[in-house]
Protein backbone atom coordinates (compact mmCIF):
# COMPACT_ATOMS: atom_id res chain seq x y z
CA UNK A 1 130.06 118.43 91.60
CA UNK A 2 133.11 117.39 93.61
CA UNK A 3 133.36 113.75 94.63
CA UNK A 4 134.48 112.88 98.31
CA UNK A 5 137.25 110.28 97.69
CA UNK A 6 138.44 107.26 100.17
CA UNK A 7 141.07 104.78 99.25
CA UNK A 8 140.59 101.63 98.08
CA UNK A 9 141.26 98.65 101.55
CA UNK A 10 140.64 94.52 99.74
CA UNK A 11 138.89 92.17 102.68
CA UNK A 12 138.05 88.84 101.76
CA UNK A 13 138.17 89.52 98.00
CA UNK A 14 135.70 92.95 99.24
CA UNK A 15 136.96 96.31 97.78
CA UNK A 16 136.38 99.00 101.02
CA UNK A 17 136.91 102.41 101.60
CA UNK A 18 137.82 102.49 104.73
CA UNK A 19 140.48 105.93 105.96
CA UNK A 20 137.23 107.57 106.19
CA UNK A 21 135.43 105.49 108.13
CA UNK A 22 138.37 105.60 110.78
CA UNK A 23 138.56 108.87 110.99
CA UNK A 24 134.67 109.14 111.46
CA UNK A 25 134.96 106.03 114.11
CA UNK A 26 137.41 108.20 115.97
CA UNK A 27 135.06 110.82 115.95
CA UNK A 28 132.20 109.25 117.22
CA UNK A 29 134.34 107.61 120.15
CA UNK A 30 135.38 110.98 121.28
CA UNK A 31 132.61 113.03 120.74
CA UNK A 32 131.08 110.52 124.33
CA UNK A 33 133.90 111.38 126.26
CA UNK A 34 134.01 115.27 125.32
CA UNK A 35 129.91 115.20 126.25
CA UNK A 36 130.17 113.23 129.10
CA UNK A 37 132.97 115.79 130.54
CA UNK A 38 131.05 118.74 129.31
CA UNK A 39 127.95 117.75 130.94
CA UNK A 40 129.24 116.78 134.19
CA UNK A 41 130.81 120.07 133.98
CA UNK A 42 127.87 122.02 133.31
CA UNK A 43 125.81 119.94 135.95
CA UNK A 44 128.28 120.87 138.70
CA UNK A 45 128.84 124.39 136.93
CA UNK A 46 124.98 125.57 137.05
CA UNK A 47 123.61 122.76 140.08
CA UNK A 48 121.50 121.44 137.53
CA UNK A 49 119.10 118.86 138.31
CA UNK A 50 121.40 116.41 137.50
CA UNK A 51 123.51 114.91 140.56
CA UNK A 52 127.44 114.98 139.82
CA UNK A 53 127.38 111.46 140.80
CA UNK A 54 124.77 110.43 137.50
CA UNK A 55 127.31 112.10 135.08
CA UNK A 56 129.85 110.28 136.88
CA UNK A 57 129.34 106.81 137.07
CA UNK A 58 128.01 106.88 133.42
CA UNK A 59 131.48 108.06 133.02
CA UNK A 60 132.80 104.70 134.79
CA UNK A 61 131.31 102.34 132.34
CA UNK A 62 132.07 105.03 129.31
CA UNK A 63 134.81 102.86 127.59
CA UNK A 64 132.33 100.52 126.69
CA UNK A 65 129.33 102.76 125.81
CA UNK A 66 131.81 104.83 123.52
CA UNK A 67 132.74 101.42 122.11
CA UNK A 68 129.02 100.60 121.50
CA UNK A 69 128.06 104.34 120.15
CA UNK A 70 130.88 104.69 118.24
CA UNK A 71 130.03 100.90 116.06
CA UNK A 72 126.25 101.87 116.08
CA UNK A 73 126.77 105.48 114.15
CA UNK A 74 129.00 103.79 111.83
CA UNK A 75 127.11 100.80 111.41
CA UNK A 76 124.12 103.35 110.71
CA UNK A 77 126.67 105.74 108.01
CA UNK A 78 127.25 102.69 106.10
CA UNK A 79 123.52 101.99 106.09
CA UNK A 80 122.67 105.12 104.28
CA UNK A 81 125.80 104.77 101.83
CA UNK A 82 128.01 107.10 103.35
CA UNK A 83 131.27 104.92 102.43
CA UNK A 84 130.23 104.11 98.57
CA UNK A 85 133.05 104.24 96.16
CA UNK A 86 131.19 107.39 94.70
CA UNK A 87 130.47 109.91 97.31
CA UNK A 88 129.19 113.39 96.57
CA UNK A 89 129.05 116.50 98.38
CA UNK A 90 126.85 118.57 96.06
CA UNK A 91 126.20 122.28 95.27
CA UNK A 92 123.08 122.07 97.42
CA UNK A 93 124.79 121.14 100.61
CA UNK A 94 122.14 121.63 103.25
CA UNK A 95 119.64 118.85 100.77
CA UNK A 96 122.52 116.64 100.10
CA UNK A 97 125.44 115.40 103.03
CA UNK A 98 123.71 117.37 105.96
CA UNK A 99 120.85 115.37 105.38
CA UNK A 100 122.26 111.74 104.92
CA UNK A 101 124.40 112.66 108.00
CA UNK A 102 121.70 113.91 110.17
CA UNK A 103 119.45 111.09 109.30
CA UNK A 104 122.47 108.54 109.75
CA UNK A 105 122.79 109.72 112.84
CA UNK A 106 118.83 110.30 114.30
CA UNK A 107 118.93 106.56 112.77
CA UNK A 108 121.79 105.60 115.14
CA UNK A 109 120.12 107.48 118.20
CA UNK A 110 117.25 105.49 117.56
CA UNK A 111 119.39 102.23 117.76
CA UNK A 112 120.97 103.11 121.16
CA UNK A 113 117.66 103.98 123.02
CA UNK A 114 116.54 100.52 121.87
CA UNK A 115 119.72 98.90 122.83
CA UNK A 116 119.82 100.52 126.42
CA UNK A 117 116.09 99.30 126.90
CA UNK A 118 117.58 95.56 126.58
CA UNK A 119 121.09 96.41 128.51
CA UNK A 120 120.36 99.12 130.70
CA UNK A 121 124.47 99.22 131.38
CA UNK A 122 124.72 100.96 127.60
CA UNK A 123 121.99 103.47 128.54
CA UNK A 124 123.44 106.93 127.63
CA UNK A 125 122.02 109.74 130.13
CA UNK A 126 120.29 111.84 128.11
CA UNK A 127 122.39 115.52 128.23
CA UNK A 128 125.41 113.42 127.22
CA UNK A 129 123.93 111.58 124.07
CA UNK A 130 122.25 115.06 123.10
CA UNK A 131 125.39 117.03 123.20
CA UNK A 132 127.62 113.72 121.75
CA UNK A 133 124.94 114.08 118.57
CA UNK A 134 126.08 117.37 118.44
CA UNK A 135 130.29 116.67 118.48
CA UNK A 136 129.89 113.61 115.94
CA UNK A 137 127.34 116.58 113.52
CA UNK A 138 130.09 118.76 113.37
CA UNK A 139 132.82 116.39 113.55
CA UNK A 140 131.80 114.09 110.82
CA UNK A 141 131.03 117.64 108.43
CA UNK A 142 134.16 119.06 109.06
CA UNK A 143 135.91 115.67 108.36
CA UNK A 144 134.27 115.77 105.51
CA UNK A 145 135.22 118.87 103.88
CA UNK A 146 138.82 118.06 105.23
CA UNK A 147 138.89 115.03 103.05
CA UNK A 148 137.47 116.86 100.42
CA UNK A 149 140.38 119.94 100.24
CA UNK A 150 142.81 116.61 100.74
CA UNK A 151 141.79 114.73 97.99
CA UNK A 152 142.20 117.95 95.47
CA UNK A 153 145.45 118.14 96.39
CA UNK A 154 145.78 114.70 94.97
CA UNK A 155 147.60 113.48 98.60
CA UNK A 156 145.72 110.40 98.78
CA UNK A 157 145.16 109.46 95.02
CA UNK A 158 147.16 106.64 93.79
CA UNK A 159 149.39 107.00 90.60
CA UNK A 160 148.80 105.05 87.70
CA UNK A 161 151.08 104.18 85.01
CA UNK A 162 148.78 102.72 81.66
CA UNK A 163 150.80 100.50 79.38
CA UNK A 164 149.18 101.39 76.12
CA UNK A 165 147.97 104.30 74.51
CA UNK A 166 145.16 103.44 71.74
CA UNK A 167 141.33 102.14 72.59
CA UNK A 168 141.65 99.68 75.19
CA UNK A 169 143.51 102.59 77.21
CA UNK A 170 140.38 104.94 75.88
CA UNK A 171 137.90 102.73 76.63
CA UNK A 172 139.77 102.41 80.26
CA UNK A 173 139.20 106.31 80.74
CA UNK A 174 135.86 106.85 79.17
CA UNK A 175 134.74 104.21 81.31
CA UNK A 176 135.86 105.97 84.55
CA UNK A 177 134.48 109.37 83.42
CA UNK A 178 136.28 111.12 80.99
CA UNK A 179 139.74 112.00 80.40
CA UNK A 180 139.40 112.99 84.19
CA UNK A 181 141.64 111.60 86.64
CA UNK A 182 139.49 108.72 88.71
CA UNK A 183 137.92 109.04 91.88
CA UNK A 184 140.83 107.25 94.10
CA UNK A 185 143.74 107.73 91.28
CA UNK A 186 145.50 109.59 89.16
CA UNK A 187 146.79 108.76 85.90
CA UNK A 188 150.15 110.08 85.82
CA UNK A 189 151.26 109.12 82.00
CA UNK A 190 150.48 106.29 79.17
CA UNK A 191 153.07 104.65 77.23
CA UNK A 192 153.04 103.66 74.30
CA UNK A 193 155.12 100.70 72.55
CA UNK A 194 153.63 98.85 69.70
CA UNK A 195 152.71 102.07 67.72
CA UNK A 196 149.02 101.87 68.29
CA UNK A 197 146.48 104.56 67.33
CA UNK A 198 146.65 107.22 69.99
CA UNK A 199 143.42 107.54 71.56
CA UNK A 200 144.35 109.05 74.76
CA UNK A 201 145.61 112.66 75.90
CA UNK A 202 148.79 113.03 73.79
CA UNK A 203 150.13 115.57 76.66
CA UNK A 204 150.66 112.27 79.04
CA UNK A 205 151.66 110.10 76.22
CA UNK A 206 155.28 108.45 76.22
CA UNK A 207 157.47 105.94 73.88
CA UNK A 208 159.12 103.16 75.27
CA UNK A 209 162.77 104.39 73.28
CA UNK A 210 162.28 107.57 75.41
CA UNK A 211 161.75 106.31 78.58
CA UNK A 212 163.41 103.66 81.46
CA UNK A 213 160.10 101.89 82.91
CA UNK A 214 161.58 101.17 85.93
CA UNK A 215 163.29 104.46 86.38
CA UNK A 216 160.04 106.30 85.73
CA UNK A 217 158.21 104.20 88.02
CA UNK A 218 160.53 105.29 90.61
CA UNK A 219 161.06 108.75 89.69
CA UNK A 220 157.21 109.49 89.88
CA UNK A 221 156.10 107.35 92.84
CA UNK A 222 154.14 105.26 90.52
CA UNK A 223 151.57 103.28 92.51
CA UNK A 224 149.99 100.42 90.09
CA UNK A 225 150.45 99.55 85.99
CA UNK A 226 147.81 98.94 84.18
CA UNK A 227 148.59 96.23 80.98
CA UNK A 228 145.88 97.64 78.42
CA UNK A 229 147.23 97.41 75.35
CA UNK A 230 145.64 95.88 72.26
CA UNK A 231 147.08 92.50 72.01
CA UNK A 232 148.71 90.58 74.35
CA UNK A 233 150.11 88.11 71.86
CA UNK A 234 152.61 90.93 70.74
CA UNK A 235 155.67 91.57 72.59
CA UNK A 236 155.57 93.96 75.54
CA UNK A 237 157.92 94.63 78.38
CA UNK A 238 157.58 91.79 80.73
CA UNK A 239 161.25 91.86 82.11
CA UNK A 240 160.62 95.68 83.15
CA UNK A 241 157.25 95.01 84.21
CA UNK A 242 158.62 92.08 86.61
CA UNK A 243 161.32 94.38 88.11
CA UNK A 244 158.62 96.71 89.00
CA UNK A 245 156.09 93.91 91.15
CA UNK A 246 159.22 92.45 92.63
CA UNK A 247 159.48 96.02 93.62
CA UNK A 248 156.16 96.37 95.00
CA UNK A 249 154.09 98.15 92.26
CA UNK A 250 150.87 96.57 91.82
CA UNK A 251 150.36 95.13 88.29
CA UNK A 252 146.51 95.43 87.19
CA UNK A 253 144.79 94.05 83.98
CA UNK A 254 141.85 96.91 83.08
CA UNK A 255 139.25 94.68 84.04
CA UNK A 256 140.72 94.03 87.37
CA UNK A 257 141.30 97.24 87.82
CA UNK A 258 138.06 98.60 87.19
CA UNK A 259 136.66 95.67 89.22
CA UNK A 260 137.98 97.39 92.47
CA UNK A 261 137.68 100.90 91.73
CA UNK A 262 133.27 100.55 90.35
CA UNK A 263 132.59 97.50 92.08
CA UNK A 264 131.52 95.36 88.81
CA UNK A 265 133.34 93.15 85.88
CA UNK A 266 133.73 95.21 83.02
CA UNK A 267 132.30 92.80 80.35
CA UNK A 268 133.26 95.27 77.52
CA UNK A 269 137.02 95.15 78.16
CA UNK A 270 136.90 91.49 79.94
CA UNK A 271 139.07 88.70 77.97
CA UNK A 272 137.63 85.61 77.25
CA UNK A 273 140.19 83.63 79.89
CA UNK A 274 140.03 86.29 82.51
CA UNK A 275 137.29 84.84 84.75
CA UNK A 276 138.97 81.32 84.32
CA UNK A 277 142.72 82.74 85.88
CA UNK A 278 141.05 85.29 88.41
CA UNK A 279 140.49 84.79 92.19
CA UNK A 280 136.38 83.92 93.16
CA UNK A 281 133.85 82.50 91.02
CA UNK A 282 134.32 79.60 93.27
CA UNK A 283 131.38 77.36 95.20
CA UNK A 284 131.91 75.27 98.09
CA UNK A 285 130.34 73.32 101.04
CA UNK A 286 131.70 75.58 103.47
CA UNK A 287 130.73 78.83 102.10
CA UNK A 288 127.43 77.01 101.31
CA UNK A 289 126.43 75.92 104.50
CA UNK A 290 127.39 79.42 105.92
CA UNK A 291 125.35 81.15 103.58
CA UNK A 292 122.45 78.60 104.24
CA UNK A 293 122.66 79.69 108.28
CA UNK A 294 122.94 83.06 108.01
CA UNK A 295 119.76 82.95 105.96
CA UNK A 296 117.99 81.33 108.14
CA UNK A 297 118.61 83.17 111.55
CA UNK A 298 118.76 86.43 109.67
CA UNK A 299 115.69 85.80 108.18
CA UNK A 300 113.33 84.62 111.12
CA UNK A 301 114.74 87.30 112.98
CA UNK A 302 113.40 90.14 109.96
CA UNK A 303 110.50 87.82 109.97
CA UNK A 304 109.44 87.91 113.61
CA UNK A 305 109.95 91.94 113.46
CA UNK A 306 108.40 92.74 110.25
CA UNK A 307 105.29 90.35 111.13
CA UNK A 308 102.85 93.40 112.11
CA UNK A 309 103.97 95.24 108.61
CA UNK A 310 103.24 92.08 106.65
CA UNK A 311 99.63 92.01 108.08
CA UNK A 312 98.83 95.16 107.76
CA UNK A 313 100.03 95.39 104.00
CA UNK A 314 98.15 92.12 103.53
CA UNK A 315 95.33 94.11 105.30
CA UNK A 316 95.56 97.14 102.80
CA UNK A 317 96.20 94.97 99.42
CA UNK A 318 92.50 92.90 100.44
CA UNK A 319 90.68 96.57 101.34
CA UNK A 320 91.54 98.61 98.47
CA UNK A 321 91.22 95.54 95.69
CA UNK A 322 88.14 93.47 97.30
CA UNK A 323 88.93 91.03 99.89
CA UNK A 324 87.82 88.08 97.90
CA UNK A 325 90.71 88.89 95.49
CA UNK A 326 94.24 87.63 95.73
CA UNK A 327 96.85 89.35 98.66
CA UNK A 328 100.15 87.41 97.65
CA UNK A 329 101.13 88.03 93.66
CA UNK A 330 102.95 84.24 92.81
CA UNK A 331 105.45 84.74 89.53
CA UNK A 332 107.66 82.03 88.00
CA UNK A 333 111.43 83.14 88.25
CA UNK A 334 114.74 81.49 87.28
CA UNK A 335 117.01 80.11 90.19
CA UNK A 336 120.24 78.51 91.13
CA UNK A 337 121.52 76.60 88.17
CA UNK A 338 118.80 78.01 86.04
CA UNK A 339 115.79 75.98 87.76
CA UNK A 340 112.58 77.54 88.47
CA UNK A 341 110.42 78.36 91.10
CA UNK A 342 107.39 80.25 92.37
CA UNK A 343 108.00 83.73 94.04
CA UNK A 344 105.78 85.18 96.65
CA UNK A 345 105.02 88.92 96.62
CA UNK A 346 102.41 91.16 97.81
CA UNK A 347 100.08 91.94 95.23
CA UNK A 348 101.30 95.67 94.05
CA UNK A 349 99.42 95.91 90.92
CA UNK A 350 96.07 95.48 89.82
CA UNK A 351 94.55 91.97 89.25
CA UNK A 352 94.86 90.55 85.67
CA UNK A 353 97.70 92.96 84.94
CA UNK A 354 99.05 90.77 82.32
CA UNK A 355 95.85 89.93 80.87
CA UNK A 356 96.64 88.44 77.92
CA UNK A 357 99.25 86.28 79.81
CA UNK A 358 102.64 87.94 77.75
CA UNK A 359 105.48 89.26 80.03
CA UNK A 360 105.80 93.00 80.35
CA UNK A 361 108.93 95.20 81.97
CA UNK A 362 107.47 97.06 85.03
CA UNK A 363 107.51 100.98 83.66
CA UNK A 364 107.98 104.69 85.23
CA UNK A 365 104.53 105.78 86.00
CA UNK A 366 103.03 102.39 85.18
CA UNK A 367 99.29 102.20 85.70
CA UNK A 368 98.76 98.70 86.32
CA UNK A 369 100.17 99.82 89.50
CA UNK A 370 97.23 100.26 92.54
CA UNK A 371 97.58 103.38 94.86
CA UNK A 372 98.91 101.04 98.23
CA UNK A 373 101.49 99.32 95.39
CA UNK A 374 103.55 102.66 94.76
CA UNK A 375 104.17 103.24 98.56
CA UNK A 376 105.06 99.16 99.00
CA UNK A 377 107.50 99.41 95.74
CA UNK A 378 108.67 102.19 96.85
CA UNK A 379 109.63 101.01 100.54
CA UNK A 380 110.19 97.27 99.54
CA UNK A 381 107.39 95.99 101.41
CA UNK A 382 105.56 94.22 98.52
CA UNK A 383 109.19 92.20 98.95
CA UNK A 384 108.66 90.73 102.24
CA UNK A 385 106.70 87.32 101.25
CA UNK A 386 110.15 86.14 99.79
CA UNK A 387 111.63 85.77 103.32
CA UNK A 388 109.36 82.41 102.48
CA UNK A 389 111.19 81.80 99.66
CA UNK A 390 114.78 82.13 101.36
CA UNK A 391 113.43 79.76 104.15
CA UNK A 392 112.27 77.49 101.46
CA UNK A 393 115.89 77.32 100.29
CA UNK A 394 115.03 79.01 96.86
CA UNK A 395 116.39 82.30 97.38
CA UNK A 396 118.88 83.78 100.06
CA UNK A 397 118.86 87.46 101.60
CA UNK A 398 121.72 88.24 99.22
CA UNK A 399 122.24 87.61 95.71
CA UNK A 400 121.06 88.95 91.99
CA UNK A 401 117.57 89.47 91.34
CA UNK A 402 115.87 86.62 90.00
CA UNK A 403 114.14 87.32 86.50
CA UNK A 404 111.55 86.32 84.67
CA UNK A 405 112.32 83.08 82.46
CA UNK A 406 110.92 85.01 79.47
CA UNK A 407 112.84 87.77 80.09
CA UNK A 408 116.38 85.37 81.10
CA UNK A 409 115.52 83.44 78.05
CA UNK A 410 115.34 86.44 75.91
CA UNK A 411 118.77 87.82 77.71
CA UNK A 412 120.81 85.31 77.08
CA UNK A 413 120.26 85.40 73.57
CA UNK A 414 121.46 89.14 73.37
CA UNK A 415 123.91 89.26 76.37
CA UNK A 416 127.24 87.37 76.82
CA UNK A 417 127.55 85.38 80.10
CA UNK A 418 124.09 86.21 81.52
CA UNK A 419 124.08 82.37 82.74
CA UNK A 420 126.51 83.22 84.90
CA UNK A 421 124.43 84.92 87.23
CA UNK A 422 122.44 81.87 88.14
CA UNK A 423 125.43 80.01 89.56
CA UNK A 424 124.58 81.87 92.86
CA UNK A 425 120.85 81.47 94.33
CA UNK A 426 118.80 84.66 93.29
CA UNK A 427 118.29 87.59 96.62
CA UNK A 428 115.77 89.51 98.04
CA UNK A 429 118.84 92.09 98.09
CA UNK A 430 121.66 92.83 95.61
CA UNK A 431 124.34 94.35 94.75
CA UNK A 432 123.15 95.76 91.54
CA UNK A 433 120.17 97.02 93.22
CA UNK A 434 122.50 99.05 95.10
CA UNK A 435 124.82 100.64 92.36
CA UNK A 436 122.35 100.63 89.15
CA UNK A 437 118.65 101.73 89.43
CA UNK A 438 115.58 99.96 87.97
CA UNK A 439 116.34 98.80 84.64
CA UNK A 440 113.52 97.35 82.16
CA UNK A 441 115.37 97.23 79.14
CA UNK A 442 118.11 95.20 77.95
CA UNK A 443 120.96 97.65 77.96
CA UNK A 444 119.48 98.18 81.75
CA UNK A 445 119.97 94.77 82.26
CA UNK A 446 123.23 94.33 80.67
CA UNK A 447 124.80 96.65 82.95
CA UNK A 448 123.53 95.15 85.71
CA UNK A 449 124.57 92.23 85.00
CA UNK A 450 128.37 93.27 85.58
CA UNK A 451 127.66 94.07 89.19
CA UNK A 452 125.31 90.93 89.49
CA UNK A 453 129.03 89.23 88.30
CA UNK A 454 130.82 91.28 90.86
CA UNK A 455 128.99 89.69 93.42
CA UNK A 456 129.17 86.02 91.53
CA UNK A 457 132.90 86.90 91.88
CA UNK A 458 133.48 88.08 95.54
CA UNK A 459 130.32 86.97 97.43
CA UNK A 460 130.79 86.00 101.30
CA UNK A 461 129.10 87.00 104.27
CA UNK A 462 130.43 90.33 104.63
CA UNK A 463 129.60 91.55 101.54
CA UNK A 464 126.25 90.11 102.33
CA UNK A 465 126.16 92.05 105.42
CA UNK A 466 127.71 95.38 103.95
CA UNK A 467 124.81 94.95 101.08
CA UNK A 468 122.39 94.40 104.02
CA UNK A 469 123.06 97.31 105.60
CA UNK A 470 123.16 99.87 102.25
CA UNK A 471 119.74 98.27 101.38
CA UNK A 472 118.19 100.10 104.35
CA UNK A 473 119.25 103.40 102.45
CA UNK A 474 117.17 102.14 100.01
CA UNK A 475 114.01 101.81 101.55
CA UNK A 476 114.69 104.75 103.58
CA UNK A 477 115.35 106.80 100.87
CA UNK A 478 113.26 105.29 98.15
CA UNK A 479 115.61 105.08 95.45
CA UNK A 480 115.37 102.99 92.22
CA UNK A 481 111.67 101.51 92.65
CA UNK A 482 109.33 101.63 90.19
């Protein structure tokens, strides 16, 4: 399975792959002005029952309808995940990027006919927009596969130099895959120089006596150092390491590291002082009262268009389970700061489905589940009663899932820094929700905690929008319900 690979951009403390996504953008943009060309072409060409002068004056107001087209489709490919830090382009092409593409797309289609209903202005004649589908189709594919032959060639990979060679390097590798080269990197050699174990590929191993740092960093275009060597309290080449920032080689602790290349904190590998010296992890009034009106309008606006969905699910839950029985599930769940409140869901399971009043991890196949429940789990309805919650002020649209205080009670215990998490308000959306599936156990939960920290760590509005938008691929797609 070959992995399509974009380079690593940092906005506000946000890790995004973005040379893609520009070449995509471009794509888009030109594929109006080719179709608006063609077709005015082909209208005069055939006297088709289009008048010249249609095509035309479309063609007058087309910088800002390719403008609008071009941020729609790519507001749409992010939606379904198309700029993830792991993107595939499997064996089984036709099930696998054709079909995120074409849906992106039929997605973004849909979004433009809507839009030109409200501003007529962006309305995009329909021979244009049908043969413009077409362009950005075959533009974005071959793209695509472009990127794909590019990246094997190892063009756009950075090169890594890893100071150390035993188990903290190991662990570094294992965690990325393998002895494998990473998805956006390529690690070019380890060296070695307080006589650790070797745990690494001895082929790309070095020894500080045999080797200038600084020459070698030079010599083979070396892009960032990683510092993963066992301890820190030994000596290790800070003078040589210096030379090389002052340079301009990025210097990267592995947790750092890994931080921007999987989008979590690597709790494994994390020192105990690392949160306290790195950037984020910070709270303040500002971001606070941001957060708090984003929420809000965001919110009442999903509110006011989901409104008919929430009363028909409300409809369904009372016909198939008796409509003298409960519509609205209310469970206990741990908060900001660790304080509790009462979250609103629509009933998915059956009633008295923790009988004997003991707390029990949601399971595959589980049948306390009712027949309307799987279809709401699966599409995130039975969700929608929190948007009460965020208005409420105990949630937000964004943040890690709030538990169970059984279950955080029980985590805590077992997992290092679980508290953590509650130092943000709990989301109807996540992060983790987006890179790690359903997890009931507590090795689930422990590695979901390291992207719930992730988002601790970098949160701001427009990784609250970019999670936003990805958790439509979700519900679209069905993934990771249960």
């Amino acid at each position: 399975m070959s992995e399509v690979v974009v380079a690593t951009v940092r906005i506000f403390n946000n890790y995004l792959r973005v040379p893609l996504a520009i070449f995509e953008l471009f794509i888009f943009a030109v594929s109006i002005y080719a179709a608006t060309y063609i077709a005015s072409w082909v209208s005069l060409d055939l006297s088709a029952d289009i008048p010249e002068i249609q095509v035309i004056s479309s063609a007058s107001n087309l910088s800002i309808i390719s403008i609008c087209y071009s941020i729609i489709m790519m507001l749409s490919m992010v939606a379904l995940g198309h700029y993830k830090s792991h993107q595939y382009l499997p064996t089984g092409i036709l099930t696998g990027t054709l079909l995120r593409v074409f849906v992106s797309l039929l997605l973004g289609s849909i979004i433009c006919i809507l839009l030109a209903i409200i501003f007529p202005q962006l309305n995009i004649e329909r021979r244009v927009h049908s043969i413009a589908l077409v362009f950005s189709f075959l533009g974005v594919m071959f793209i695509r596969l472009l990127f794909l032959q590019t990246i094997e060639t190892t063009v756009l990979k950075r090169n890594i130099l890893v100071i150390g060679a035993g188990s903290r390097a190991s662990k570094l590798i294992h965690e990325t895959g393998g002895p494998q080269d990473g998805i956006n990197y390529k690690i070019v050699a380890y060296l070695d120089f307080q006589h650790e174990e070797i745990e690494v590929p001895r082929s790309k191993v070095l020894f500080l006596d045999e080797v200038d740092i600084c020459e070698y960093v030079t010599t083979h275009r070396i892009d960032e150092i990683i510092l993963a060597i066992e301890d820190r309290r030994k000596t290790y080449p800070a003078e040589e390491l210096l030379k090389c920032k002052f340079s301009g080689v990025r210097i990267s602790d592995p947790v750092s590291f890994l931080e921007h290349e999987q989008g979590k904190v690597n709790l494994e590998m994390m020192h105990g002082d690392w949160m306290i010296y790195c950037d984020g992890f910070n709270r303040n009034d500002l971001k606070s009262l941001l957060a708090r009106t984003f929420d809000v309008i965001a919110s009442t606006l999903i509110l006011f268009i989901m409104l008919p969905v929430m009363a028909l699910a409300a409809f369904i839950v009372s016909a198939e389970s008796g409509f003298g029985q409960p519509i609205f599930y209310r469970q206990t769940r741990v908060g900001l700061d660790g304080k509790e409140f009462t979250l609103l869901k629509f009933r998915s399971m059956k009633v008295n489905a923790e009988g004997d009043g003991k707390a029990i991890w949601a399971r595959e196949n589980d049948n306390r589940i009712t027949f309307a429940g799987h279809f709401m789990r699966k599409t995130r309805i039975d969700e929608l009663p929190q948007i009460l919650n965020i208005l409420r002020g105990d949630m937000r649209l964004v943040g890690p899932r709030p538990e169970r205080p059984e279950f955080v009670r029980e985590l805590e215990k077992t997992i290092p820094h679980y508290k953590k998490r509650h130092s943000v308000k709990p989301g109807l959306a996540g992060w983790a929700q987006l890179k790690y599936p359903y997890g009931a156990t507590v090795e689930d939960a422990y590695e979901k905690l390291q992207y719930d920290l992730y988002y601790v760590k970098n949160n701001n509005i427009l990784l609250d929008f970019i999670i936003l938008l990805q958790t439509i691929e979700i519900v679209i797609m069905g993934s990771g319900a249960r």
